[in-house]
N, C-alpha and C. Protein backbone atom coordinates (compact mmCIF):
# COMPACT_ATOMS: atom_id res chain seq x y z
N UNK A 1 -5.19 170.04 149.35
CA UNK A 1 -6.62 170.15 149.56
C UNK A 1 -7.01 171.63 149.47
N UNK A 2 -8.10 171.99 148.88
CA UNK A 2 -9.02 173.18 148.69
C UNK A 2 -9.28 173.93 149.94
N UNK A 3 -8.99 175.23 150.04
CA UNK A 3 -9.41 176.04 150.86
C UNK A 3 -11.14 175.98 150.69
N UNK A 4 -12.25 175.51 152.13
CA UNK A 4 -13.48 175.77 152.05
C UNK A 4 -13.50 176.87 152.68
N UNK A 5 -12.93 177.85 152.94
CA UNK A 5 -13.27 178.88 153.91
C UNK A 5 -13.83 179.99 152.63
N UNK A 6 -14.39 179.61 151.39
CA UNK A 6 -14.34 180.66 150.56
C UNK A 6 -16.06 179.97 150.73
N UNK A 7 -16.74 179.07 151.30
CA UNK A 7 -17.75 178.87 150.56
C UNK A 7 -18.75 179.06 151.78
N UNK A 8 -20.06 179.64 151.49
CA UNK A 8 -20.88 179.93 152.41
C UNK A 8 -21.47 178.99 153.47
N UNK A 9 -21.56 179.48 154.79
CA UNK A 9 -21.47 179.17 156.12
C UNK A 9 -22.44 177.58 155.91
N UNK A 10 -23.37 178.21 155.14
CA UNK A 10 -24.65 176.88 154.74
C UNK A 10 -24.59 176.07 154.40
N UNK A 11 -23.50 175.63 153.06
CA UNK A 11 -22.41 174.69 152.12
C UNK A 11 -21.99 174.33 153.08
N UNK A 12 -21.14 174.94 154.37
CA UNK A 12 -19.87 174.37 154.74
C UNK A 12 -20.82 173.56 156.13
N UNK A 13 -22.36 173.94 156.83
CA UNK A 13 -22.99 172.99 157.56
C UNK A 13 -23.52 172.20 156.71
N UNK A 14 -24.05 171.90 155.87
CA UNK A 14 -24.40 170.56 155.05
C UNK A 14 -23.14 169.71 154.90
N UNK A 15 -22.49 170.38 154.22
CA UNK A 15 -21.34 169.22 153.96
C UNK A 15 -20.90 168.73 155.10
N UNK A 16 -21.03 169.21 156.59
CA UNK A 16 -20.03 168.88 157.84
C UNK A 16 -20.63 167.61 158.16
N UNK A 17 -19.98 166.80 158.67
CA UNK A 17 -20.34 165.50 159.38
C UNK A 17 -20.51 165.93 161.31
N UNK A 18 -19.70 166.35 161.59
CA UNK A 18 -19.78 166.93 163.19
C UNK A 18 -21.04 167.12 163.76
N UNK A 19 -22.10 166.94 164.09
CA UNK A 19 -23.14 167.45 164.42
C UNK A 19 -23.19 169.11 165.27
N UNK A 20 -22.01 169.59 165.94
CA UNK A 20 -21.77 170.79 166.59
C UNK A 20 -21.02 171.87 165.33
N UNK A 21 -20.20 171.25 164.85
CA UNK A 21 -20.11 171.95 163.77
C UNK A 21 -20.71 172.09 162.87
N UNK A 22 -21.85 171.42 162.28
CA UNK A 22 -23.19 171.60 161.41
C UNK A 22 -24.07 172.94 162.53
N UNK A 23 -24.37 172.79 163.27
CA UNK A 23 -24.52 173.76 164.19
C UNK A 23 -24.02 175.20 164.49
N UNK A 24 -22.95 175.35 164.28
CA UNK A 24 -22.03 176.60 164.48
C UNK A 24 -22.23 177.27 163.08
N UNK A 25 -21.65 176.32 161.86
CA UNK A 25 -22.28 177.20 160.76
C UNK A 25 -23.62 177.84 160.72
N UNK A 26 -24.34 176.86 161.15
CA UNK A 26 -26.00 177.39 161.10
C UNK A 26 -25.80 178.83 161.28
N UNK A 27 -25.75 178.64 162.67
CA UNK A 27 -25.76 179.87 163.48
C UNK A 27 -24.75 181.15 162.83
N UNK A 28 -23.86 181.17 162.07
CA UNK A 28 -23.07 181.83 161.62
C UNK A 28 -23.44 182.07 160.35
N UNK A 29 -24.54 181.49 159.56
CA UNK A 29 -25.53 181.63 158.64
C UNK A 29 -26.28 182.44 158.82
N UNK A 30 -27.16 181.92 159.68
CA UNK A 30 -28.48 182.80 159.74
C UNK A 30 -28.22 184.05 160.69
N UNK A 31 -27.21 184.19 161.60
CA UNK A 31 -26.76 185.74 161.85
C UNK A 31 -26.24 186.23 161.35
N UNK A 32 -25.66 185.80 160.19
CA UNK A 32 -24.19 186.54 159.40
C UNK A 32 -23.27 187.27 160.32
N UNK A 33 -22.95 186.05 161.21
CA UNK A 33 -21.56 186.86 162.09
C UNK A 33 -21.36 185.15 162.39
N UNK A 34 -19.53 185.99 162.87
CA UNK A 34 -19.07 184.81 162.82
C UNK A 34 -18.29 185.15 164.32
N UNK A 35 -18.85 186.08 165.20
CA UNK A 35 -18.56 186.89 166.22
C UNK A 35 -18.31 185.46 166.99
N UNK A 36 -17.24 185.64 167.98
CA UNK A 36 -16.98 185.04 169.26
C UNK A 36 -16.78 185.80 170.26
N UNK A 37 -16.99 186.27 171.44
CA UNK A 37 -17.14 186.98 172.18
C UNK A 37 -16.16 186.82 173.74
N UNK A 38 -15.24 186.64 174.11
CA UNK A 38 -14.27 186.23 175.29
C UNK A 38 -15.08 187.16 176.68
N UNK A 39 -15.68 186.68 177.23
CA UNK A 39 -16.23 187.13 178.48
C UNK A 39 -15.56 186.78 179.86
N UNK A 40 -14.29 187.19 179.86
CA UNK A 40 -13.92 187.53 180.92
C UNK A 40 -13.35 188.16 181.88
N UNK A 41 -15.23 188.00 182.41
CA UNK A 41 -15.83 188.94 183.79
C UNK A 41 -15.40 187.78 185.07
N UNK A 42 -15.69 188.22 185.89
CA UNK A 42 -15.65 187.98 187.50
C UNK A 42 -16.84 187.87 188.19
N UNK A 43 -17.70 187.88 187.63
CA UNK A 43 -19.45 187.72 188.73
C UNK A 43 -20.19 187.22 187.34
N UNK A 44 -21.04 186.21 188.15
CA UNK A 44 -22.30 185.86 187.32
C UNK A 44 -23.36 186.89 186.86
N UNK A 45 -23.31 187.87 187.68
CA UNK A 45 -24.00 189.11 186.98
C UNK A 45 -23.69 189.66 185.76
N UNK A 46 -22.06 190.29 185.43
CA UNK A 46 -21.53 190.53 184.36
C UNK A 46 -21.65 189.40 183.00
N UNK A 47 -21.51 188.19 183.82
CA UNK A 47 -21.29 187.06 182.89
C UNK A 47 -22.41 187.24 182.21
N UNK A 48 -23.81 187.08 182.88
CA UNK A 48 -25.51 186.98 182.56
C UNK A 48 -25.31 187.79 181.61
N UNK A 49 -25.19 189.22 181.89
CA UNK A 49 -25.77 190.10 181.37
C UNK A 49 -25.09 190.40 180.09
N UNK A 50 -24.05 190.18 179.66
CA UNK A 50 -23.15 189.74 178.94
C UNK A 50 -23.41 189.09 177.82
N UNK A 51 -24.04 187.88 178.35
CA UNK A 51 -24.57 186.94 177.58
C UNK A 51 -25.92 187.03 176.97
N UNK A 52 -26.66 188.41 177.39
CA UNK A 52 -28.14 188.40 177.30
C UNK A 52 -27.89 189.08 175.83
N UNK A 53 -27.06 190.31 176.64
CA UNK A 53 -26.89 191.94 175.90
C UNK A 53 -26.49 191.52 174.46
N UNK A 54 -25.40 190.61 174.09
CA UNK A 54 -24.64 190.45 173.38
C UNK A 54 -25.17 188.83 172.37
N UNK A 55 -26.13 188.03 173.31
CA UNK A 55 -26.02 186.66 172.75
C UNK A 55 -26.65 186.68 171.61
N UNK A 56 -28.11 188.01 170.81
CA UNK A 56 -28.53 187.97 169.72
C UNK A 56 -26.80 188.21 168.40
N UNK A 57 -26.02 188.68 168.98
CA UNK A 57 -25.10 188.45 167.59
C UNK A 57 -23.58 188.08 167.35
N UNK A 58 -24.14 187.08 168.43
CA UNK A 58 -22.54 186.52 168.76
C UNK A 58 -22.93 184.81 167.83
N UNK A 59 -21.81 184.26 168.06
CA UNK A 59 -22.06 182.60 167.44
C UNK A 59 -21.38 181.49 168.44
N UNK A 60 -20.10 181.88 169.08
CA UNK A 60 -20.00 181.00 170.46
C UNK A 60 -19.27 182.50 171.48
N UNK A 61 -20.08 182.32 172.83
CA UNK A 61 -19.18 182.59 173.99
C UNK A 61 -18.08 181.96 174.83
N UNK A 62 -16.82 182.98 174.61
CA UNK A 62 -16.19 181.78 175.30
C UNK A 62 -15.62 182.34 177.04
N UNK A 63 -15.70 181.40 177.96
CA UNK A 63 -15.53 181.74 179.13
C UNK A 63 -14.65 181.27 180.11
N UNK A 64 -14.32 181.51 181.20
CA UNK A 64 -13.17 181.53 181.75
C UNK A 64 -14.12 181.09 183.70
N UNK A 65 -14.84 180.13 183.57
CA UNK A 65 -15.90 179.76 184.27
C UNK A 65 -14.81 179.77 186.07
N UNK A 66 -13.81 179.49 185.93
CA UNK A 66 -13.49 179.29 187.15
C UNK A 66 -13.06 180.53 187.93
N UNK A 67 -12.97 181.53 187.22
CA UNK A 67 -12.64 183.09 187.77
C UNK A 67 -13.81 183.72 188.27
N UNK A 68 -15.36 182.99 188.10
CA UNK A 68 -16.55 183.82 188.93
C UNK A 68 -16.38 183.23 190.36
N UNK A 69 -16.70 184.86 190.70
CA UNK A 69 -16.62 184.63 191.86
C UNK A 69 -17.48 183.90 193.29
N UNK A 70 -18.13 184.09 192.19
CA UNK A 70 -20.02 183.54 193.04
C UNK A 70 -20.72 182.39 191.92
N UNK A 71 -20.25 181.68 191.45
CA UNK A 71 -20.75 180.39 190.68
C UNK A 71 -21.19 179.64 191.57
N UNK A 72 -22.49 179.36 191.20
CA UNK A 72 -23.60 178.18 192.00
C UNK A 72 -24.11 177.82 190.51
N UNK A 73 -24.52 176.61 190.83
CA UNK A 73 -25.46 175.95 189.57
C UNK A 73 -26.34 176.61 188.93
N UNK A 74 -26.93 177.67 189.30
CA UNK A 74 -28.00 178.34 188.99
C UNK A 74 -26.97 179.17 187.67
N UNK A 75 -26.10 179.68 187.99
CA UNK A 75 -25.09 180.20 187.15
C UNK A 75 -25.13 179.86 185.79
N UNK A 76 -24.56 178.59 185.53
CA UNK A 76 -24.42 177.57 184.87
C UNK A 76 -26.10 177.27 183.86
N UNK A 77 -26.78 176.96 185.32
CA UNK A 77 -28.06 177.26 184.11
C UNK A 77 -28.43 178.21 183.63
N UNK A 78 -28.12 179.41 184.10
CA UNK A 78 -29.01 180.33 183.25
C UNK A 78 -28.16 181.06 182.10
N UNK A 79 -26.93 179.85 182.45
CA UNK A 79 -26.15 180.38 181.07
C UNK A 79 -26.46 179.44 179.84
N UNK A 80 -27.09 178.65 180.10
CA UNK A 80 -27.25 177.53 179.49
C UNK A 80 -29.08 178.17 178.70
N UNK A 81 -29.61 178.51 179.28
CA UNK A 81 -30.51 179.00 178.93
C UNK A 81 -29.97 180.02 178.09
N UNK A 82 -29.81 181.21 178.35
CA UNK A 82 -29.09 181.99 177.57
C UNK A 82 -28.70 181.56 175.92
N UNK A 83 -27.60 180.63 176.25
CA UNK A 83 -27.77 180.25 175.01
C UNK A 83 -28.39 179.76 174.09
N UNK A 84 -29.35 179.01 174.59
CA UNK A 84 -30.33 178.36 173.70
C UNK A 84 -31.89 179.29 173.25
N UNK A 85 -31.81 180.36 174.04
CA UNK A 85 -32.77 181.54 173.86
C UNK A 85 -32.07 182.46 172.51
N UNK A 86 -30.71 182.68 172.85
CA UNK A 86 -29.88 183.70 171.57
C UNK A 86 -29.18 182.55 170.74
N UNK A 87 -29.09 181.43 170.56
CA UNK A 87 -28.51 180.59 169.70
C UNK A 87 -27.35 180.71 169.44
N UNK A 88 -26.47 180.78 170.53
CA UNK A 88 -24.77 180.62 170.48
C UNK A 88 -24.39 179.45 171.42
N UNK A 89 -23.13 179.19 170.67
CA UNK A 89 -22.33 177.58 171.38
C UNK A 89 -21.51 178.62 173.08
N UNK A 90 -21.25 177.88 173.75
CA UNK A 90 -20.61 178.24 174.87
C UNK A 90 -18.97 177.51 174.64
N UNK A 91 -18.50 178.10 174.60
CA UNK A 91 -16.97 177.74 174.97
C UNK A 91 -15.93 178.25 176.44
N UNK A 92 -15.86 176.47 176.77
CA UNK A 92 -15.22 177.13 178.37
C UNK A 92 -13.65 176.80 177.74
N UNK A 93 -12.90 178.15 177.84
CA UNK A 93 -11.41 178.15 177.59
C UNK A 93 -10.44 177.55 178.89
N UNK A 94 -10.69 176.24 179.14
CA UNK A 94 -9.92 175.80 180.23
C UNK A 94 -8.53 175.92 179.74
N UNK A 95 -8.18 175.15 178.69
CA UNK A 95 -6.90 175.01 178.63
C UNK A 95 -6.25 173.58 179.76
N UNK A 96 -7.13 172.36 179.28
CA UNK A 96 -6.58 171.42 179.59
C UNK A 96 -5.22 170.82 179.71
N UNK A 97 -4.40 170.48 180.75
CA UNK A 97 -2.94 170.51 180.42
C UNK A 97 -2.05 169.60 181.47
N UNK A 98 -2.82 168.25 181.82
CA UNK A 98 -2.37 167.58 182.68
C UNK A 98 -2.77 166.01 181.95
N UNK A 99 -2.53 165.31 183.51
CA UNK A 99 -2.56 163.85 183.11
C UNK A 99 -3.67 163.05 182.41
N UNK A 100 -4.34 161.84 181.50
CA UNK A 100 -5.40 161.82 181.00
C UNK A 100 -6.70 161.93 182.32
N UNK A 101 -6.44 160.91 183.36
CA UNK A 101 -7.50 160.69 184.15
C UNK A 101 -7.75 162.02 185.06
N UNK A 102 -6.33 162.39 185.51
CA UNK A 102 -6.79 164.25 185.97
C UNK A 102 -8.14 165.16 185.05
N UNK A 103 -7.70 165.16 183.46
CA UNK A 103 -8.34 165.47 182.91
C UNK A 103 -9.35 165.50 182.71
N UNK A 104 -9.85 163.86 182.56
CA UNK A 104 -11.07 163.35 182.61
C UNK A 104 -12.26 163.69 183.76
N UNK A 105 -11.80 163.83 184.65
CA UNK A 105 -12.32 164.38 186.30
C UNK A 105 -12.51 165.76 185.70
N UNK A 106 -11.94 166.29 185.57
CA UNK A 106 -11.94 168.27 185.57
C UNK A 106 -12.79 168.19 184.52
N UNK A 107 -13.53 167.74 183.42
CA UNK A 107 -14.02 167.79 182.50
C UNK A 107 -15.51 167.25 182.79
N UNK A 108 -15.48 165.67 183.25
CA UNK A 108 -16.61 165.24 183.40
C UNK A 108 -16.93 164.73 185.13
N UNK A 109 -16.78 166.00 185.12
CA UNK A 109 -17.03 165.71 187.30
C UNK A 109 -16.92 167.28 187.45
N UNK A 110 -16.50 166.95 188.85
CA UNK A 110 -15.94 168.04 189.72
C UNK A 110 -16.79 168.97 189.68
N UNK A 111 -16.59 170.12 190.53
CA UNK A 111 -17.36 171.38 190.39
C UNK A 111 -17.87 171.86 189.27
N UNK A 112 -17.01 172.51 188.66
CA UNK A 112 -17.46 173.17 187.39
C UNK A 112 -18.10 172.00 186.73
N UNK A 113 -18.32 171.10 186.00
CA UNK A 113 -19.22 169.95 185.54
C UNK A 113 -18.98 170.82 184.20
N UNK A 114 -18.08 170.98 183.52
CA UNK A 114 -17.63 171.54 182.57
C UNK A 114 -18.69 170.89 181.05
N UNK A 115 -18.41 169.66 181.34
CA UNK A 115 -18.83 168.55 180.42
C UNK A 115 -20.48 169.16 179.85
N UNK A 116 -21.17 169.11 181.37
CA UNK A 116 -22.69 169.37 180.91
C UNK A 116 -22.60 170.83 180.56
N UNK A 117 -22.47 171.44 180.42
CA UNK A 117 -22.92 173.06 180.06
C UNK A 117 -22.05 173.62 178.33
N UNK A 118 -20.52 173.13 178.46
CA UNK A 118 -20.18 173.53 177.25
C UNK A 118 -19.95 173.15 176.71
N UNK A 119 -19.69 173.51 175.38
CA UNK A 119 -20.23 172.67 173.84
C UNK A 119 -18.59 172.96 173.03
N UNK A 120 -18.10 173.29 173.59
CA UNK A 120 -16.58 173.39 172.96
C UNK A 120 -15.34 173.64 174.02
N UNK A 121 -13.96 172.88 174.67
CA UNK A 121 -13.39 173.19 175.63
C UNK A 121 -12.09 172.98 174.66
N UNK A 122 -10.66 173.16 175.22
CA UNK A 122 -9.65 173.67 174.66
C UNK A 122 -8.61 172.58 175.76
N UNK A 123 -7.45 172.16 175.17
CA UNK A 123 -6.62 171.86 175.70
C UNK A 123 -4.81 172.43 175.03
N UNK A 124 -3.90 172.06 176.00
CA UNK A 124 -2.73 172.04 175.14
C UNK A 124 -1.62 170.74 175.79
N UNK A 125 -0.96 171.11 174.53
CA UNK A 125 -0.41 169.40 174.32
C UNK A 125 0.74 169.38 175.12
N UNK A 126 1.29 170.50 176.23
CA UNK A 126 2.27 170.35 176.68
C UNK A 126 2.80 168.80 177.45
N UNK A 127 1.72 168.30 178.48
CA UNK A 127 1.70 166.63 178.98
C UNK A 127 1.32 165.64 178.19
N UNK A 128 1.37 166.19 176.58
CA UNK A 128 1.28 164.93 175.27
C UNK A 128 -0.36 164.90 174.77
N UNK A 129 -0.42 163.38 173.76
CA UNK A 129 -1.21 163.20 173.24
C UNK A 129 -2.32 162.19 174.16
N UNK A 130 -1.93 162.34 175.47
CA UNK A 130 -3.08 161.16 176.03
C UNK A 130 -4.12 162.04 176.69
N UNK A 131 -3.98 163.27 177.14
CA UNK A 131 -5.02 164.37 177.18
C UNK A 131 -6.07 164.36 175.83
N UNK A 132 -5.70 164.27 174.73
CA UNK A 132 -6.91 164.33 174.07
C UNK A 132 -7.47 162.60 173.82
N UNK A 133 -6.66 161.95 174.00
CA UNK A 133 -6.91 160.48 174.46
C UNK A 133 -7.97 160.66 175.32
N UNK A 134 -7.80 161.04 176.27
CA UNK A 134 -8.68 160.78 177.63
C UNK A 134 -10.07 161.75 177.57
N UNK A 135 -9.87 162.17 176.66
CA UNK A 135 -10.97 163.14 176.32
C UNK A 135 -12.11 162.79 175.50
N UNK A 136 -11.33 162.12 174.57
CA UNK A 136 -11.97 161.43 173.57
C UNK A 136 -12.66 160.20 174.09
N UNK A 137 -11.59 159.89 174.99
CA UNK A 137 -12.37 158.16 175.75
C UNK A 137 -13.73 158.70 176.48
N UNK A 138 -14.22 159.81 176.96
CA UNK A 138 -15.00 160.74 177.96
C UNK A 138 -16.22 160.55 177.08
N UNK A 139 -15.74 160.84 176.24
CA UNK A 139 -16.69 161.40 175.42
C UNK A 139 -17.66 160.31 174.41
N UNK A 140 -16.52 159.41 174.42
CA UNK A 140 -17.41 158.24 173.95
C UNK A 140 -17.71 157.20 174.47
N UNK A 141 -17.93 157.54 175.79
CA UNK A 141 -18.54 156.82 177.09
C UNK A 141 -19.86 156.46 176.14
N UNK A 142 -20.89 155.55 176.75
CA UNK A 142 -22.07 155.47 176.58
C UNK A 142 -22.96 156.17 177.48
N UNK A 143 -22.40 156.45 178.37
CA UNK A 143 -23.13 157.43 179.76
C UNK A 143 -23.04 159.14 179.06
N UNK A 144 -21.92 159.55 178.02
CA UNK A 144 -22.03 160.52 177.71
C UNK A 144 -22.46 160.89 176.39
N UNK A 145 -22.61 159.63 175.85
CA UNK A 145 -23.11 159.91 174.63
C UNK A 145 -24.77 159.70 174.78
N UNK A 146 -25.32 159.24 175.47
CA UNK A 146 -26.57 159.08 175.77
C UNK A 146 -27.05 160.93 176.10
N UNK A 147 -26.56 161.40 177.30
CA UNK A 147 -26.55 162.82 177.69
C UNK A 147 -25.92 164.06 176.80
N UNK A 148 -25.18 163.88 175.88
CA UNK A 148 -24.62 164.65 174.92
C UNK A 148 -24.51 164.67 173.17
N UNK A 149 -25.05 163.65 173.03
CA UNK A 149 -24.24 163.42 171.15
C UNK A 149 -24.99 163.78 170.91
N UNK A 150 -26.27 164.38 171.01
CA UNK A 150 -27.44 164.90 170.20
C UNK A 150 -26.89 166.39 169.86
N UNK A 151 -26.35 167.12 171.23
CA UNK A 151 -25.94 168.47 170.99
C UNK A 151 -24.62 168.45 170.28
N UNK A 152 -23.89 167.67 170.73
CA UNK A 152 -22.57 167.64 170.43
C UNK A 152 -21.49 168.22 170.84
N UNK A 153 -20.38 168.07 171.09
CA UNK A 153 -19.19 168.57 171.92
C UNK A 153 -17.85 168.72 171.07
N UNK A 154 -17.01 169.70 170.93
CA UNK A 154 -15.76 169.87 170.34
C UNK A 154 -14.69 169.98 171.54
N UNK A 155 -13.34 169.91 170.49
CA UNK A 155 -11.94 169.89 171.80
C UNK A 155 -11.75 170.97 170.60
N UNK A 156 -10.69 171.88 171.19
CA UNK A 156 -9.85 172.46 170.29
C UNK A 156 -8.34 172.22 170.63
N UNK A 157 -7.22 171.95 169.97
CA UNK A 157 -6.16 171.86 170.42
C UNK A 157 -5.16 173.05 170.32
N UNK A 158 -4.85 173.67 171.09
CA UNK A 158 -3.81 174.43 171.12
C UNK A 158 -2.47 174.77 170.58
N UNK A 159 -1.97 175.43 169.60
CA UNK A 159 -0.54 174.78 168.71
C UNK A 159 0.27 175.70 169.23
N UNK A 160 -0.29 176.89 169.92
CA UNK A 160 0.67 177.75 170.49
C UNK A 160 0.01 178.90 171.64
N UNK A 161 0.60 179.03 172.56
CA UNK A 161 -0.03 180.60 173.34
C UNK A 161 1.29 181.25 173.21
N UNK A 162 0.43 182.86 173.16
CA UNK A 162 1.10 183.75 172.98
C UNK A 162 1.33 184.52 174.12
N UNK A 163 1.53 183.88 175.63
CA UNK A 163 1.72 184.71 176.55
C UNK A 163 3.40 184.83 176.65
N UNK A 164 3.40 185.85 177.13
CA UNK A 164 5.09 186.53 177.54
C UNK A 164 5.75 185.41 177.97
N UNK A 165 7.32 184.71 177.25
CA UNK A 165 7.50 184.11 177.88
C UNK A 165 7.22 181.97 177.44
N UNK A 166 6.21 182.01 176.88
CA UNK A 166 5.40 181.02 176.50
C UNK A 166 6.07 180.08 176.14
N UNK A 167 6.33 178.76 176.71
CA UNK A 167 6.92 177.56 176.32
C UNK A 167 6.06 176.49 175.38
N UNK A 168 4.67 177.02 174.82
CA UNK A 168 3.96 176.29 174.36
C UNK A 168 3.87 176.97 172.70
N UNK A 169 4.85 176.85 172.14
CA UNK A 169 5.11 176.88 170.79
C UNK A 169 5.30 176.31 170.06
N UNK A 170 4.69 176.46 168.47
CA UNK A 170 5.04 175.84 167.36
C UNK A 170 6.15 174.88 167.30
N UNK A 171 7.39 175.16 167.35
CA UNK A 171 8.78 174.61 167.28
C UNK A 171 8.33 173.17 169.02
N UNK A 172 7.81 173.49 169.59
CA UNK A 172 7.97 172.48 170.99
C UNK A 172 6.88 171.14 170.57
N UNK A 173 5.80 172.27 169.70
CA UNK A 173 4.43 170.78 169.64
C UNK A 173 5.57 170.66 168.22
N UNK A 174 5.72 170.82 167.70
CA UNK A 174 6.48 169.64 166.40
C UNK A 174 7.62 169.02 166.64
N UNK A 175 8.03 169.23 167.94
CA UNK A 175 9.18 167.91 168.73
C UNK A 175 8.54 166.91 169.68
N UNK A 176 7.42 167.54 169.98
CA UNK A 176 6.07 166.39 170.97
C UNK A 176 5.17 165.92 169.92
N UNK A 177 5.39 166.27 168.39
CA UNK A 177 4.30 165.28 167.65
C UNK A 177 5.20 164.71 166.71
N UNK A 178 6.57 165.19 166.68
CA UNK A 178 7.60 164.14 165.95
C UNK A 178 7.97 163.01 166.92
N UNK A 179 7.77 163.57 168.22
CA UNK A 179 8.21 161.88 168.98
C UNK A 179 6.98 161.29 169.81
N UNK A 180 5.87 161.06 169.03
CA UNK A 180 4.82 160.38 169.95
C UNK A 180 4.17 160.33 168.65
């Protein structure tokens, strides 16, 4: 198959079927950046301001939501605002990495309410393929597709981290996707 990464951001949102990824090109169109921005700060202040200073030429922020120190809902919304004022996707870099229904909770519940605010979250395949199972089942709830499919939501899967040490490598996911 053809490399599309040669063809402009505009081509590659028309042709997309994804509704969030028709979206991301946009936005990576009409700013001509393809900037992602890793914001992580420690206070909703830094986070805000962050997001204000920076959101005219970025295309997604991605964040690390459980390290503020002072997160209240208000947080959350006015990051949410934020984005839809500077037109960037939010990405919360959880790094999903447990059981499906654990998952499912940390995603579409719990405190952080991960689900409603960001538009792209991350897992890795170390506890297998039923994490993105259970993700996928989340997602195509009718309770969440009613509240979400208009904007649209991505997973990204993880094939490797590069921290010191790192048991989540290339060579490990192609012995967990040769035997499952």
């Amino acid at each position: 198959m053809a490399s599309k990464s040669h063809l402009p951001y505009s081509v590659r949102a028309s042709r997309h079927s994804n509704p969030l990824a028709k979206q991301l090109f946009q936005i990576a169109e009409d700013k001509k950046s393809n900037v992602v921005v890793s914001a992580d700060v420690t206070t909703t202040k830094e986070l805000l301001d962050l997001a204000d200073r920076l959101g005219p030429y970025i295309t997604v922020l991605k964040t690390h939501i459980d390290i503020l120190t002072d997160l209240t809902p208000s947080t959350l919304t006015s990051l949410q605002a934020l984005a839809k004022k500077h037109r960037f996707l939010l990405f919360e870099d959880r790094k999903f990495v447990d059981i499906g229904s654990t998952v499912q909770k940390q995603y579409h519940g719990g405190s952080l309410r991960i689900s409603e605010w960001a538009h792209i979250v991350n897992c890795a395949m170390l506890a297998g393929p039923g994490i993105v199972d259970a993700l996928a089942q989340t997602a195509s709830s009718p309770v969440f597709q009613r509240a979400y499919a208009a904007e649209g939501r991505a997973l990204l899967i993880l094939a490797e981290m590069t921290s010191k040490g790192s048991m989540a490598t290339g060579t490990l996911y192609g012995v967990v996707g040769a035997g499952g």
